[in-house]
C-alpha atoms as a PDB file:
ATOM      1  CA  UNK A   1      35.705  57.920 -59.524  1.00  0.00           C
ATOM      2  CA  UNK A   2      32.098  57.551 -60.496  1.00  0.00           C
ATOM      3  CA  UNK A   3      29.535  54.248 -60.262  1.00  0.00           C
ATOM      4  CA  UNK A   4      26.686  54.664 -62.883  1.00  0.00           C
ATOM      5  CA  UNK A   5      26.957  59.005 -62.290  1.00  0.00           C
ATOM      6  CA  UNK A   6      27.241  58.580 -58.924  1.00  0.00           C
ATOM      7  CA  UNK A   7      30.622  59.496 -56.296  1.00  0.00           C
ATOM      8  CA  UNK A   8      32.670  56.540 -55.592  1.00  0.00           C
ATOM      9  CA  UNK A   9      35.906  56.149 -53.991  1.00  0.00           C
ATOM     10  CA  UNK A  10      37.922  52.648 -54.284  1.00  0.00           C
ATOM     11  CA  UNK A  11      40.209  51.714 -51.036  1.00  0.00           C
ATOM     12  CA  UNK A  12      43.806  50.107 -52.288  1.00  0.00           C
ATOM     13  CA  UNK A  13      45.632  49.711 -48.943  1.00  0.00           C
ATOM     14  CA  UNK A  14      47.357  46.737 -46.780  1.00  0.00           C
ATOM     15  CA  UNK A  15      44.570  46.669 -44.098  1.00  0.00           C
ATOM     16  CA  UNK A  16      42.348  43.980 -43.960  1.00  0.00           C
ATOM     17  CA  UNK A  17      38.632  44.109 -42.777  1.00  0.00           C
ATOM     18  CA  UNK A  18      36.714  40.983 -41.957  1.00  0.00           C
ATOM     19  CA  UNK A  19      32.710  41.026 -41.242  1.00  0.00           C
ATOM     20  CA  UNK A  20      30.010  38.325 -40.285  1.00  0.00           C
ATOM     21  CA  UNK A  21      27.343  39.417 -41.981  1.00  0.00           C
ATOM     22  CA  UNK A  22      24.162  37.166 -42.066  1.00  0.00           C
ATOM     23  CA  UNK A  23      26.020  33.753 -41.275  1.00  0.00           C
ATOM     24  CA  UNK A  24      28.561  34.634 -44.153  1.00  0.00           C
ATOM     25  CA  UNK A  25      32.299  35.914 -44.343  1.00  0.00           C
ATOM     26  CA  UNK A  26      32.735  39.097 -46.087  1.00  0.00           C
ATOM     27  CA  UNK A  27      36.986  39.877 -46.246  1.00  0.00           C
ATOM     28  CA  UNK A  28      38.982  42.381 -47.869  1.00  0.00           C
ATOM     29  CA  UNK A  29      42.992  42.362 -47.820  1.00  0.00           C
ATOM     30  CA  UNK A  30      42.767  45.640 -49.578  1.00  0.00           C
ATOM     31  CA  UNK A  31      41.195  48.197 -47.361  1.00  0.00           C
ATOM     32  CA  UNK A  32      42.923  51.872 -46.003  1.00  0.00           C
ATOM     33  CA  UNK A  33      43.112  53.603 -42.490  1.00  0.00           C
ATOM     34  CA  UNK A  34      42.964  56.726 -41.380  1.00  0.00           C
ATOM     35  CA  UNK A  35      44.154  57.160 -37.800  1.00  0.00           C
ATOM     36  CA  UNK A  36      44.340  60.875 -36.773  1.00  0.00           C
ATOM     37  CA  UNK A  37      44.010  62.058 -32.871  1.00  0.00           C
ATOM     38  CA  UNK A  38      40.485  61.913 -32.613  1.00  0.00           C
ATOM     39  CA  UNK A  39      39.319  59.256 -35.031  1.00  0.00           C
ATOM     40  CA  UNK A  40      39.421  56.424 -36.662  1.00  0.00           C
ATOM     41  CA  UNK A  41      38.789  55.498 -40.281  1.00  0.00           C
ATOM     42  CA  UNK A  42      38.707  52.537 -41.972  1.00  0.00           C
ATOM     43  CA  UNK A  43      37.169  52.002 -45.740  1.00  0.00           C
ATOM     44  CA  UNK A  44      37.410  48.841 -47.884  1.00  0.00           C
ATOM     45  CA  UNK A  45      35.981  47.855 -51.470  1.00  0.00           C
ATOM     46  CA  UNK A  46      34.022  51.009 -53.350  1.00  0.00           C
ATOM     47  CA  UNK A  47      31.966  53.327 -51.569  1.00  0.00           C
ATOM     48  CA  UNK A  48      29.470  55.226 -53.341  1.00  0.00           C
ATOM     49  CA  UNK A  49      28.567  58.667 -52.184  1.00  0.00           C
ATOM     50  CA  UNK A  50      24.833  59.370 -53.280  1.00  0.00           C
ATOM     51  CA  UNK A  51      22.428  57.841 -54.718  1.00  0.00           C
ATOM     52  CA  UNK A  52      22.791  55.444 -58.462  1.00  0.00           C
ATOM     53  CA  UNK A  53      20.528  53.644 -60.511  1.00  0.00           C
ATOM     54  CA  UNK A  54      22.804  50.551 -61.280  1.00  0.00           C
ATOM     55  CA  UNK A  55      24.242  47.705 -58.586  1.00  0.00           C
ATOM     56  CA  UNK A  56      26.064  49.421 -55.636  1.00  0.00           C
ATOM     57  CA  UNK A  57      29.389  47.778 -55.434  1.00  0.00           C
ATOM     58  CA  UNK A  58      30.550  45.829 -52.300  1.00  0.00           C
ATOM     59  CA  UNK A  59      32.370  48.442 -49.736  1.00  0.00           C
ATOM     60  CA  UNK A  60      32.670  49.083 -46.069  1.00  0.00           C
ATOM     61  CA  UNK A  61      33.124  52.364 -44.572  1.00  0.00           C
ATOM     62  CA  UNK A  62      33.206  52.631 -40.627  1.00  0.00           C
ATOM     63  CA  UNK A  63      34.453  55.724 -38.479  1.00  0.00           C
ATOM     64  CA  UNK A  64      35.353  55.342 -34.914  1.00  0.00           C
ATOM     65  CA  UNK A  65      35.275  59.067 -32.900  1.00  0.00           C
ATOM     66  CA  UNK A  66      34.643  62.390 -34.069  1.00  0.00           C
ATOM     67  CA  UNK A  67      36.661  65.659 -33.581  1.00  0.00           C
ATOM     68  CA  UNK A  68      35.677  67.266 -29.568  1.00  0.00           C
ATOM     69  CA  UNK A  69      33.676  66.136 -27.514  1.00  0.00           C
ATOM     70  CA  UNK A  70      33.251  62.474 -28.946  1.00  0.00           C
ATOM     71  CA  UNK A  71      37.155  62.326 -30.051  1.00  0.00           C
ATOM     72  CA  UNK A  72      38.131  58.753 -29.290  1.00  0.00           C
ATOM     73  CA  UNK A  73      42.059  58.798 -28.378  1.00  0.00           C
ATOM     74  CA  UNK A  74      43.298  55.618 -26.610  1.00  0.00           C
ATOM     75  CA  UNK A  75      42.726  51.649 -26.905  1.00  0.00           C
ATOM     76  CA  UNK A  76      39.683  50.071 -25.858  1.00  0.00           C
ATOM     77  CA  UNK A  77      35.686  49.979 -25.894  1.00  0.00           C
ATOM     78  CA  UNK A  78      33.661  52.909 -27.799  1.00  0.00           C
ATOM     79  CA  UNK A  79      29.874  53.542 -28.364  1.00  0.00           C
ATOM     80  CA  UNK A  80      31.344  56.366 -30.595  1.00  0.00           C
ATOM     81  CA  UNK A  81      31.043  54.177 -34.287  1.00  0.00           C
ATOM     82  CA  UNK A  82      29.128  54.413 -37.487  1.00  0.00           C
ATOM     83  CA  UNK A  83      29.334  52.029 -39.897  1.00  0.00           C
ATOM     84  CA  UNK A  84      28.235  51.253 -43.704  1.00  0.00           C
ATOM     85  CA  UNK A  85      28.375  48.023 -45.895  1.00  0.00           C
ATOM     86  CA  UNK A  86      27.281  46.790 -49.128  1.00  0.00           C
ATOM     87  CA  UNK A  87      27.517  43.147 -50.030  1.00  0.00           C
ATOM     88  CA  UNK A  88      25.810  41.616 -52.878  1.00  0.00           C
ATOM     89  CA  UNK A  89      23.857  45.256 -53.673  1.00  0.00           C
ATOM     90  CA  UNK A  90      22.387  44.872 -50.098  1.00  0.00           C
ATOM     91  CA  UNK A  91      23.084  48.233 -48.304  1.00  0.00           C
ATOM     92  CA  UNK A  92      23.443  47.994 -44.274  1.00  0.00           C
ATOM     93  CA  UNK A  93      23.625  51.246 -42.325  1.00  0.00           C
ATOM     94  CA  UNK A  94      24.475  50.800 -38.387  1.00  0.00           C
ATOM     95  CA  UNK A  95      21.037  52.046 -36.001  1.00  0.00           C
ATOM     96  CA  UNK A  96      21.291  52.679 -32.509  1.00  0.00           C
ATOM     97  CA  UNK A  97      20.149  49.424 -30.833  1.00  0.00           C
ATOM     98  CA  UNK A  98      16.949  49.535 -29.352  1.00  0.00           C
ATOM     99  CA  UNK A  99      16.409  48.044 -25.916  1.00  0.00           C
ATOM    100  CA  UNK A 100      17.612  44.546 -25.470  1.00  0.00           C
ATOM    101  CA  UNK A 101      19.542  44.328 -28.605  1.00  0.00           C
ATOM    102  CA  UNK A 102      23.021  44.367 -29.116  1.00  0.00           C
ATOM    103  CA  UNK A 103      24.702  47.899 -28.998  1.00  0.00           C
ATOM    104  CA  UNK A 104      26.437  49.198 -31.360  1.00  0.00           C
ATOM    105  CA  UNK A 105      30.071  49.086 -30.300  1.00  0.00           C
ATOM    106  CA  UNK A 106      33.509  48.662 -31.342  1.00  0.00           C
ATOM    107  CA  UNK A 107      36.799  47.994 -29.249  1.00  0.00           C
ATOM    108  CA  UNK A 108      40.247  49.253 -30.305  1.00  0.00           C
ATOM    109  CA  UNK A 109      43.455  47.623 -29.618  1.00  0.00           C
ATOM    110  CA  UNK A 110      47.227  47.922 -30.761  1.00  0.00           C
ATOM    111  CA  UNK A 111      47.134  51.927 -30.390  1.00  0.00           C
ATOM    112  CA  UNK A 112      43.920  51.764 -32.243  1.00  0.00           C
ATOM    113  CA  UNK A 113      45.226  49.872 -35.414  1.00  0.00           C
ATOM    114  CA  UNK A 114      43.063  47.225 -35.219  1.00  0.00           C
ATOM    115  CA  UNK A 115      39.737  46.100 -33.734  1.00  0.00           C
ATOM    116  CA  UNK A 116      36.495  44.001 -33.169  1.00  0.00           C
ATOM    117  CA  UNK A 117      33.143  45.404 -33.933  1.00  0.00           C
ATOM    118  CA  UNK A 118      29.377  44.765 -33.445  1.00  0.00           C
ATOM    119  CA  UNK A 119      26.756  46.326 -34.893  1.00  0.00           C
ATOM    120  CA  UNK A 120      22.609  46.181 -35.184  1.00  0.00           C
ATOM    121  CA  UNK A 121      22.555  46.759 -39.039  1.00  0.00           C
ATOM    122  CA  UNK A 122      19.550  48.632 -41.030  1.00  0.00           C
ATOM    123  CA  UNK A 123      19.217  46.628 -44.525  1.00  0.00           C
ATOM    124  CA  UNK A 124      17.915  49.007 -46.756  1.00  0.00           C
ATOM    125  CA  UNK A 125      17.134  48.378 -50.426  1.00  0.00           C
ATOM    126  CA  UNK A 126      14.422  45.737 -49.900  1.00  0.00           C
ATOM    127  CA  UNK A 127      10.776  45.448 -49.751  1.00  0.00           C
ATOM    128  CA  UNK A 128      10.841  44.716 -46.359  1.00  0.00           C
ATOM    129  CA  UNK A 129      13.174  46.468 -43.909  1.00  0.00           C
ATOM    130  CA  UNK A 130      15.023  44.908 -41.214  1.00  0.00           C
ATOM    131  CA  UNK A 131      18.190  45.008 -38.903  1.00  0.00           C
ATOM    132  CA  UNK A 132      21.018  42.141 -38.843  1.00  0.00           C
ATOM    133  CA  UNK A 133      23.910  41.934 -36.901  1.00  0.00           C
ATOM    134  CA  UNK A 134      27.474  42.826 -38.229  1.00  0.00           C
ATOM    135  CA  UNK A 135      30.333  41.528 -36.234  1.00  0.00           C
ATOM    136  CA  UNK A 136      33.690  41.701 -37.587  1.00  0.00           C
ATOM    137  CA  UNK A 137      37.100  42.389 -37.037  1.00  0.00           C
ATOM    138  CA  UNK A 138      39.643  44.648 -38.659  1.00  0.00           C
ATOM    139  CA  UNK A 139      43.847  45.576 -38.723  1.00  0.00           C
ATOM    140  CA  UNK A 140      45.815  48.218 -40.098  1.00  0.00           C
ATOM    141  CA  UNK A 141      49.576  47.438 -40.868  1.00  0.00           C
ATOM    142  CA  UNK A 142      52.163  49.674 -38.964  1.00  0.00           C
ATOM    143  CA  UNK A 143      52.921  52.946 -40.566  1.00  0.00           C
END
């Protein structure tokens, strides 16, 4: 689909997705998963692809592992994440933390169905940049 000319894609799916995000709950019961044997994918709400001039939908995209070298295959903790979020036409793009914060991280359980995150957040879209922390926690229903 398309948000104000823009490349969108809406996740309908069982999975659910829930994220801390500045002292409040964001949840969606509706997200998708992608499991293959080197990654992870999970996507929730709309996700635009490029830029638009009107509000940005809420979505989460995150992708744990990448084909090779960085292929993430079993249960447990991985470095190996990227995540993005809008809420409330705030964008947040996860940044490598910088020296005592908290890394960017995610640990996999239940043959990598579900999860916890945490994540130093970029907030782009305002005047003045920061980073936030994300935590969160998501689950994929068995196939």
């Amino acid at each position: 689909g398309e948000v104000d000319g823009a490349e969108a894609h809406t996740y309908c799916g069982a999975a659910q997705v829930v994220a801390e995000l500045e002292g409040e709950e964001v949840r969606w019961d509706d997200a998708e998963c992608e499991i293959d044997r080197d990654t992870v994918r999970v996507g929730a709400g709309t996700v635009v692809r490029g830029e638009t001039d009107g509000p940005v939908p809420d979505g989460f995209v995150m992708q744990v592992g990448a084909p090779g070298e960085l292929a993430v295959r079993t249960d447990g903790p991985s470095e190996v994440v990227a995540i993005q979020l809008a809420y409330e036409e705030v964008l947040y793009s996860s940044v490598s933390a910088a020296p005592r914060e908290t890394p960017l991280s995610v640990t996999l359980s239940d043959r990598r169905r579900s999860g916890e995150f945490t994540a130093p957040m970029a907030v782009t879209g305002q005047s003045t940049p920061r980073t936030v922390r994300v935590t969160g926690t998501f689950s994929c229903p068995d196939r």
